[in-house]
N, C-alpha and C. Protein backbone atom coordinates (compact mmCIF):
# COMPACT_ATOMS: atom_id res chain seq x y z
N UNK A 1 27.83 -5.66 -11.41
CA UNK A 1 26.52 -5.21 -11.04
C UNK A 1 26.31 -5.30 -9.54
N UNK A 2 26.72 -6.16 -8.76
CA UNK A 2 26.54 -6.55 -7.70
C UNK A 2 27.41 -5.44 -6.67
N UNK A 3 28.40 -5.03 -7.38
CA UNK A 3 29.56 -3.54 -6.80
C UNK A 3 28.63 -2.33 -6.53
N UNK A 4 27.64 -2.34 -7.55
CA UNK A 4 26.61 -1.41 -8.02
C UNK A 4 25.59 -0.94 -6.86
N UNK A 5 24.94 -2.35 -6.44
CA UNK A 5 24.19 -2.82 -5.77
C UNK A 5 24.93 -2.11 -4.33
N UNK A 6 25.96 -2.45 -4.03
CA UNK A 6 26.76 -2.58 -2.69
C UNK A 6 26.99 -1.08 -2.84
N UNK A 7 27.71 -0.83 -3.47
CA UNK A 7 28.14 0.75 -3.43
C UNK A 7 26.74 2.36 -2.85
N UNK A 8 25.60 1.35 -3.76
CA UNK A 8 24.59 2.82 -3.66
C UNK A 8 23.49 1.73 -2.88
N UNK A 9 23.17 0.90 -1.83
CA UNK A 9 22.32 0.58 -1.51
C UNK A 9 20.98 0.98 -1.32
N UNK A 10 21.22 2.78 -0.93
CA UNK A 10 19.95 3.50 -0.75
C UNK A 10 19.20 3.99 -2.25
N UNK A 11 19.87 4.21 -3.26
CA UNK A 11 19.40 4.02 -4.58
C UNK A 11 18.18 3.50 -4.88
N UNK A 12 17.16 3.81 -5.37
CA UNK A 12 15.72 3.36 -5.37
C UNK A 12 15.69 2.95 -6.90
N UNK A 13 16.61 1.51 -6.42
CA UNK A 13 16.99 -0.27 -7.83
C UNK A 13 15.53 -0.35 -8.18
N UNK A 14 15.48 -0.49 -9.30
CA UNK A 14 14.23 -1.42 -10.04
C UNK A 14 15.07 -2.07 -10.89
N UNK A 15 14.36 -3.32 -11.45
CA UNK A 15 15.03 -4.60 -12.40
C UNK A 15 15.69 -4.25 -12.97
N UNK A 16 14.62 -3.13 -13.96
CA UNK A 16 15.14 -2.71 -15.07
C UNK A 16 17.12 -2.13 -15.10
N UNK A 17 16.41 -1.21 -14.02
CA UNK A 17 17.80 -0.68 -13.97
C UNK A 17 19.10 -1.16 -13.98
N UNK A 18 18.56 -2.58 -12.84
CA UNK A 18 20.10 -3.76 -12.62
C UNK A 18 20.21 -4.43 -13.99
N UNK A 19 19.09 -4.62 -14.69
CA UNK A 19 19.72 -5.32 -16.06
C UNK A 19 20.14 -4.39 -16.75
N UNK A 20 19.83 -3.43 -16.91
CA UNK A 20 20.72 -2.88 -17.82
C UNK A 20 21.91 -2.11 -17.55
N UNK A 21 22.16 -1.89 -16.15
CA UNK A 21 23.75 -2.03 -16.05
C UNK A 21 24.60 -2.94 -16.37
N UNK A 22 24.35 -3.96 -16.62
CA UNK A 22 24.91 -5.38 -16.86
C UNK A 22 24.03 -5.39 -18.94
N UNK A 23 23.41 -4.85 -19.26
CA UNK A 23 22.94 -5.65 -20.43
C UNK A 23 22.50 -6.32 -20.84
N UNK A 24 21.75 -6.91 -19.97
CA UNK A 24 20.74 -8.11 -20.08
C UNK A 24 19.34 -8.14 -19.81
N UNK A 25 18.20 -9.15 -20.17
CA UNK A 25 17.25 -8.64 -20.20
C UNK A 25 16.82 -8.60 -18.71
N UNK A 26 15.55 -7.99 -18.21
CA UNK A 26 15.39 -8.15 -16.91
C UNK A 26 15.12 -10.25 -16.79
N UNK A 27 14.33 -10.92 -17.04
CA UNK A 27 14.47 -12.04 -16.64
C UNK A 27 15.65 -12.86 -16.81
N UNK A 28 16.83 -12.40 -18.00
CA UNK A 28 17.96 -13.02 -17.65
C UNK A 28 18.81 -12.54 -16.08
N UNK A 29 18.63 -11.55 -16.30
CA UNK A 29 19.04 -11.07 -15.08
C UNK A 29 18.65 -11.55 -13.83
N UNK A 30 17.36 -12.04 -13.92
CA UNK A 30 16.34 -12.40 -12.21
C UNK A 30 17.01 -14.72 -12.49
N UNK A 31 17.00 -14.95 -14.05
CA UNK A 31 17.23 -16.24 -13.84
C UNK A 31 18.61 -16.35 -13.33
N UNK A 32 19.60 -15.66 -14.14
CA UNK A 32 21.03 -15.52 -13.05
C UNK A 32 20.72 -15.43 -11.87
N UNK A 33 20.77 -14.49 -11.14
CA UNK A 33 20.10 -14.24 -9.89
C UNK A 33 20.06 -15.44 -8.95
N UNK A 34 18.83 -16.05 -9.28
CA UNK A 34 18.60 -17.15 -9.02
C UNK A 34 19.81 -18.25 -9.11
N UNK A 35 19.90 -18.76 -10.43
CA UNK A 35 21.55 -20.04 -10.16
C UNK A 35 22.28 -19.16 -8.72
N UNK A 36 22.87 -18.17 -9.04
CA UNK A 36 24.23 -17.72 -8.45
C UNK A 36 24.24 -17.87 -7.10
N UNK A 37 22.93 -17.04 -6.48
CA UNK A 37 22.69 -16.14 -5.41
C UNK A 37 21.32 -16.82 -4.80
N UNK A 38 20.55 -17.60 -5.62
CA UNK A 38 19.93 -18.51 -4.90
C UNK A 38 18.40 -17.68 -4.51
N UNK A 39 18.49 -16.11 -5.02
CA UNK A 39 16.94 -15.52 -4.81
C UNK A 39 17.46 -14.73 -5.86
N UNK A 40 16.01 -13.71 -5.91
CA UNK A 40 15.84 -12.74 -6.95
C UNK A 40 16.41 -11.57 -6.86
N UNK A 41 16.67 -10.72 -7.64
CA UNK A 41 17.61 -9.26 -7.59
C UNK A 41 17.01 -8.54 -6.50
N UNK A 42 15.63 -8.46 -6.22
CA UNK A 42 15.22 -7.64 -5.47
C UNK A 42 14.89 -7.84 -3.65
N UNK A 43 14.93 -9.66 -3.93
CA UNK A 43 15.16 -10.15 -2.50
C UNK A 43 16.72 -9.58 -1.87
N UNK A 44 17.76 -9.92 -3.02
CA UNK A 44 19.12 -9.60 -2.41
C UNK A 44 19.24 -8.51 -2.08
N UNK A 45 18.88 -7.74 -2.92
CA UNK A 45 18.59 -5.88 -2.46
C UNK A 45 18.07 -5.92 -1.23
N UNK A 46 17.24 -6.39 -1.00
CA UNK A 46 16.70 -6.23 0.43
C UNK A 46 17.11 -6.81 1.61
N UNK A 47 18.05 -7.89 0.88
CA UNK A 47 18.72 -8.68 2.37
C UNK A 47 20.03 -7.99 2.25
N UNK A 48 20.58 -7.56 1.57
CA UNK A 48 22.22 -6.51 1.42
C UNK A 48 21.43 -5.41 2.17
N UNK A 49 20.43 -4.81 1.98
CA UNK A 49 19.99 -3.50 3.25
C UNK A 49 19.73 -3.72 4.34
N UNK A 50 19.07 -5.17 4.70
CA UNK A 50 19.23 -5.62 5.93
C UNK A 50 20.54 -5.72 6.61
N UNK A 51 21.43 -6.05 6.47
CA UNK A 51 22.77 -6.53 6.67
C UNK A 51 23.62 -5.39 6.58
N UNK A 52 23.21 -3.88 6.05
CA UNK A 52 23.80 -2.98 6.78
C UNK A 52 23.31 -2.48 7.72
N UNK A 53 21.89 -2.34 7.72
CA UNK A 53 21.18 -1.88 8.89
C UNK A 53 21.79 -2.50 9.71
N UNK A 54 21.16 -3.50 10.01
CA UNK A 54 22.60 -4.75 11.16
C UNK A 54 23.80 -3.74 11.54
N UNK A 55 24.35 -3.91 10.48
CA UNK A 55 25.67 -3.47 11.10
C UNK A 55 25.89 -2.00 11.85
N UNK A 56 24.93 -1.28 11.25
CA UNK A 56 24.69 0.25 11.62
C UNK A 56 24.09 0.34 12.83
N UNK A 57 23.01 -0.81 13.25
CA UNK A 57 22.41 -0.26 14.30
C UNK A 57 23.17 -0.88 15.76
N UNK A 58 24.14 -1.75 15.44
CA UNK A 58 24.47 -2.65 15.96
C UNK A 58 25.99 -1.62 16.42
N UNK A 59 26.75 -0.56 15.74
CA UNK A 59 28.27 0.01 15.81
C UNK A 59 27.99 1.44 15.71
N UNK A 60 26.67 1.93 15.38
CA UNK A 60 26.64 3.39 15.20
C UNK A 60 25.39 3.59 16.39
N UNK A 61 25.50 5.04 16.95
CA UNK A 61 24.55 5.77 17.94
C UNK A 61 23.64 6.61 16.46
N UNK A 62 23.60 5.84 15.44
CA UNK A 62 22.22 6.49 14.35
C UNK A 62 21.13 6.20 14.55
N UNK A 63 20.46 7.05 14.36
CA UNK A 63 19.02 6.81 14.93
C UNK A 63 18.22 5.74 13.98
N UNK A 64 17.32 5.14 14.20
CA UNK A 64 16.39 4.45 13.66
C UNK A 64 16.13 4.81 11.99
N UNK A 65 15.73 6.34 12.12
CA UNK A 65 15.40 7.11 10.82
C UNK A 65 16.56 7.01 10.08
N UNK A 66 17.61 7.14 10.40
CA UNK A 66 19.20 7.65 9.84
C UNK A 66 19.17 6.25 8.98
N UNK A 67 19.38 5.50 10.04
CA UNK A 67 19.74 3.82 8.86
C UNK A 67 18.99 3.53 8.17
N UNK A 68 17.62 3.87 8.22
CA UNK A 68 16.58 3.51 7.11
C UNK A 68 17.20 4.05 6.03
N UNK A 69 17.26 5.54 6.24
CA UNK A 69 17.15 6.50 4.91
C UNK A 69 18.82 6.11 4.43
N UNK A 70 19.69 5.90 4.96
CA UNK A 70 21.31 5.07 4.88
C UNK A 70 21.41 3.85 3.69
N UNK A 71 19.97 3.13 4.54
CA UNK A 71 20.25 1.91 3.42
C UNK A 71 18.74 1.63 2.70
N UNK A 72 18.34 3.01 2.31
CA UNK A 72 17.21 3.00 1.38
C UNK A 72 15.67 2.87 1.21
N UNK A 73 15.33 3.46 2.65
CA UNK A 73 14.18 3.30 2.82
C UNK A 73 13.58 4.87 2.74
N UNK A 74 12.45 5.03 2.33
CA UNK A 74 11.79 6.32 2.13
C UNK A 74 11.44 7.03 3.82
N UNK A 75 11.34 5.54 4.54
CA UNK A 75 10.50 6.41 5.81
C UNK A 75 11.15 4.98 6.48
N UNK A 76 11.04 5.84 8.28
CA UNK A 76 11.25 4.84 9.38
C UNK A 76 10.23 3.48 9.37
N UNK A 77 8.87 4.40 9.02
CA UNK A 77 7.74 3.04 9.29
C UNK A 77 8.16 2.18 8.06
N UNK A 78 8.62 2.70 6.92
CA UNK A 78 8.20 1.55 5.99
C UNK A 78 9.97 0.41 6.31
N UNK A 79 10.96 1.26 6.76
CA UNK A 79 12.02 0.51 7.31
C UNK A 79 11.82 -0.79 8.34
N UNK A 80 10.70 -0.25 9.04
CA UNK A 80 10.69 -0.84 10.62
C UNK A 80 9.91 -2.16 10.09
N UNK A 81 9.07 -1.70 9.44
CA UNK A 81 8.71 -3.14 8.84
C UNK A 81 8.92 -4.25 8.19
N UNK A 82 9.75 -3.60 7.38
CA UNK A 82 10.50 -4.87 6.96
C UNK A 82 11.94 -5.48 7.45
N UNK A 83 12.76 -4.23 8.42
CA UNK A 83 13.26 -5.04 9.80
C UNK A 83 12.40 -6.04 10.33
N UNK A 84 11.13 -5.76 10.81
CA UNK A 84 10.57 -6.69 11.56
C UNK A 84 10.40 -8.03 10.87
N UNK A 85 9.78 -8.27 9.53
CA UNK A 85 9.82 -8.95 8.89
C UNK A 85 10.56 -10.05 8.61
N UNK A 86 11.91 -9.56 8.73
CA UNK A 86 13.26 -10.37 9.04
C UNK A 86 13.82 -11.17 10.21
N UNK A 87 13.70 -9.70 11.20
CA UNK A 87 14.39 -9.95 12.42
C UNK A 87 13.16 -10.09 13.70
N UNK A 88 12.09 -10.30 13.61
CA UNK A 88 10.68 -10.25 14.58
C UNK A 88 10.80 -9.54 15.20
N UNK A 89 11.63 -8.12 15.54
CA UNK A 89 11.68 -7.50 16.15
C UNK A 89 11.89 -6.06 15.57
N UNK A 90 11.37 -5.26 16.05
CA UNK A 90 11.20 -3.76 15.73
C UNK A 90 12.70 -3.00 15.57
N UNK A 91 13.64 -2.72 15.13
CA UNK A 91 15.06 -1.88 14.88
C UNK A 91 15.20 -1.59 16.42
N UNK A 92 14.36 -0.73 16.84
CA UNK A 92 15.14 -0.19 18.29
C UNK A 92 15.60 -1.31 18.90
N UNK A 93 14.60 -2.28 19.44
CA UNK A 93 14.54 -3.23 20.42
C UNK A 93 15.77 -4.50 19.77
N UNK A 94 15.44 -4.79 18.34
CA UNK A 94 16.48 -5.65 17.84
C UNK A 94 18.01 -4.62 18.24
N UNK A 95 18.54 -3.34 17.98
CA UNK A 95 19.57 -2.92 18.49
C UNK A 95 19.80 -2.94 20.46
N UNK A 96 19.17 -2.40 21.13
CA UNK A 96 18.85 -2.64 22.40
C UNK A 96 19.30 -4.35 22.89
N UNK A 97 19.23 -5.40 22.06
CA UNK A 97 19.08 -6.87 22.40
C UNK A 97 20.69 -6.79 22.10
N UNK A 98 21.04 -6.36 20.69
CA UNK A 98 22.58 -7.03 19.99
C UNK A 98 23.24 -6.47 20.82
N UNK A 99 22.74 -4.89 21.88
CA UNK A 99 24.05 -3.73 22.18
C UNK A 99 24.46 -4.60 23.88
N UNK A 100 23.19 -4.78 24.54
CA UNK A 100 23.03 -5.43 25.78
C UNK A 100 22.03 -3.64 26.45
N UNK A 101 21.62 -3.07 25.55
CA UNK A 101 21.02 -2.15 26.09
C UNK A 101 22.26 -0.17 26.11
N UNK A 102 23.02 -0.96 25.74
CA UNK A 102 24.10 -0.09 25.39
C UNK A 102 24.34 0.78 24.64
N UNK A 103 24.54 2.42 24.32
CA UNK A 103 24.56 3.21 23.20
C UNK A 103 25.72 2.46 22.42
N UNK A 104 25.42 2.29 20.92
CA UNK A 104 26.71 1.74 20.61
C UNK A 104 28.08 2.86 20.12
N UNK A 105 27.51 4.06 20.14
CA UNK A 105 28.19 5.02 19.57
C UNK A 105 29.50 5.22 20.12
């Protein structure tokens, strides 16, 4: 399930869906979750999209919009926000800091 997860990141996951790729109910699925991985299916979803963004904005000249919609966001604003959320800093400016101001392309 977790291949699942990794493979289609931009995929618009609900519970349901991850449990029943796996067969289980949605709260067995969120209590696994939890032992294994230490948060919920949908936190990890969101920190596995963080962590490509990272890597995208950080090795690719893609624009802001590109990596959102890359690793599953409907729109830049609703991306940028929950970059910020994470990283206190807005995508451009968090890439701008990791590059030294540098295109990374």
């Amino acid at each position: 399930m977790l291949a699942r997860l990794h493979a289609a990141p931009e995929r618009h996951w609900t519970v349901r869906q991850l449990a029943d790729t796996v067969a289980v109910s949605r709260s067995a699925l969120d209590e696994r979750f939890r032992q294994v991985l230490g948060r919920a299916p949908m936190r990890y979803l969101t920190d596995w999209r963080m962590h490509l963004a990272e890597n995208l904005l950080a090795t690719t000249g893609y624009s802001v919009a590109a990596v959102a919609h890359r690793v599953g966001y409907d729109s830049e604003e609703a991306f940028s926000r929950a970059f910020k959320r994470v990283h206190a800093l807005a995508p451009g400016v968090w890439r701008a800091a990791m590059t030294g101001g540098q295109d990374a392309s």
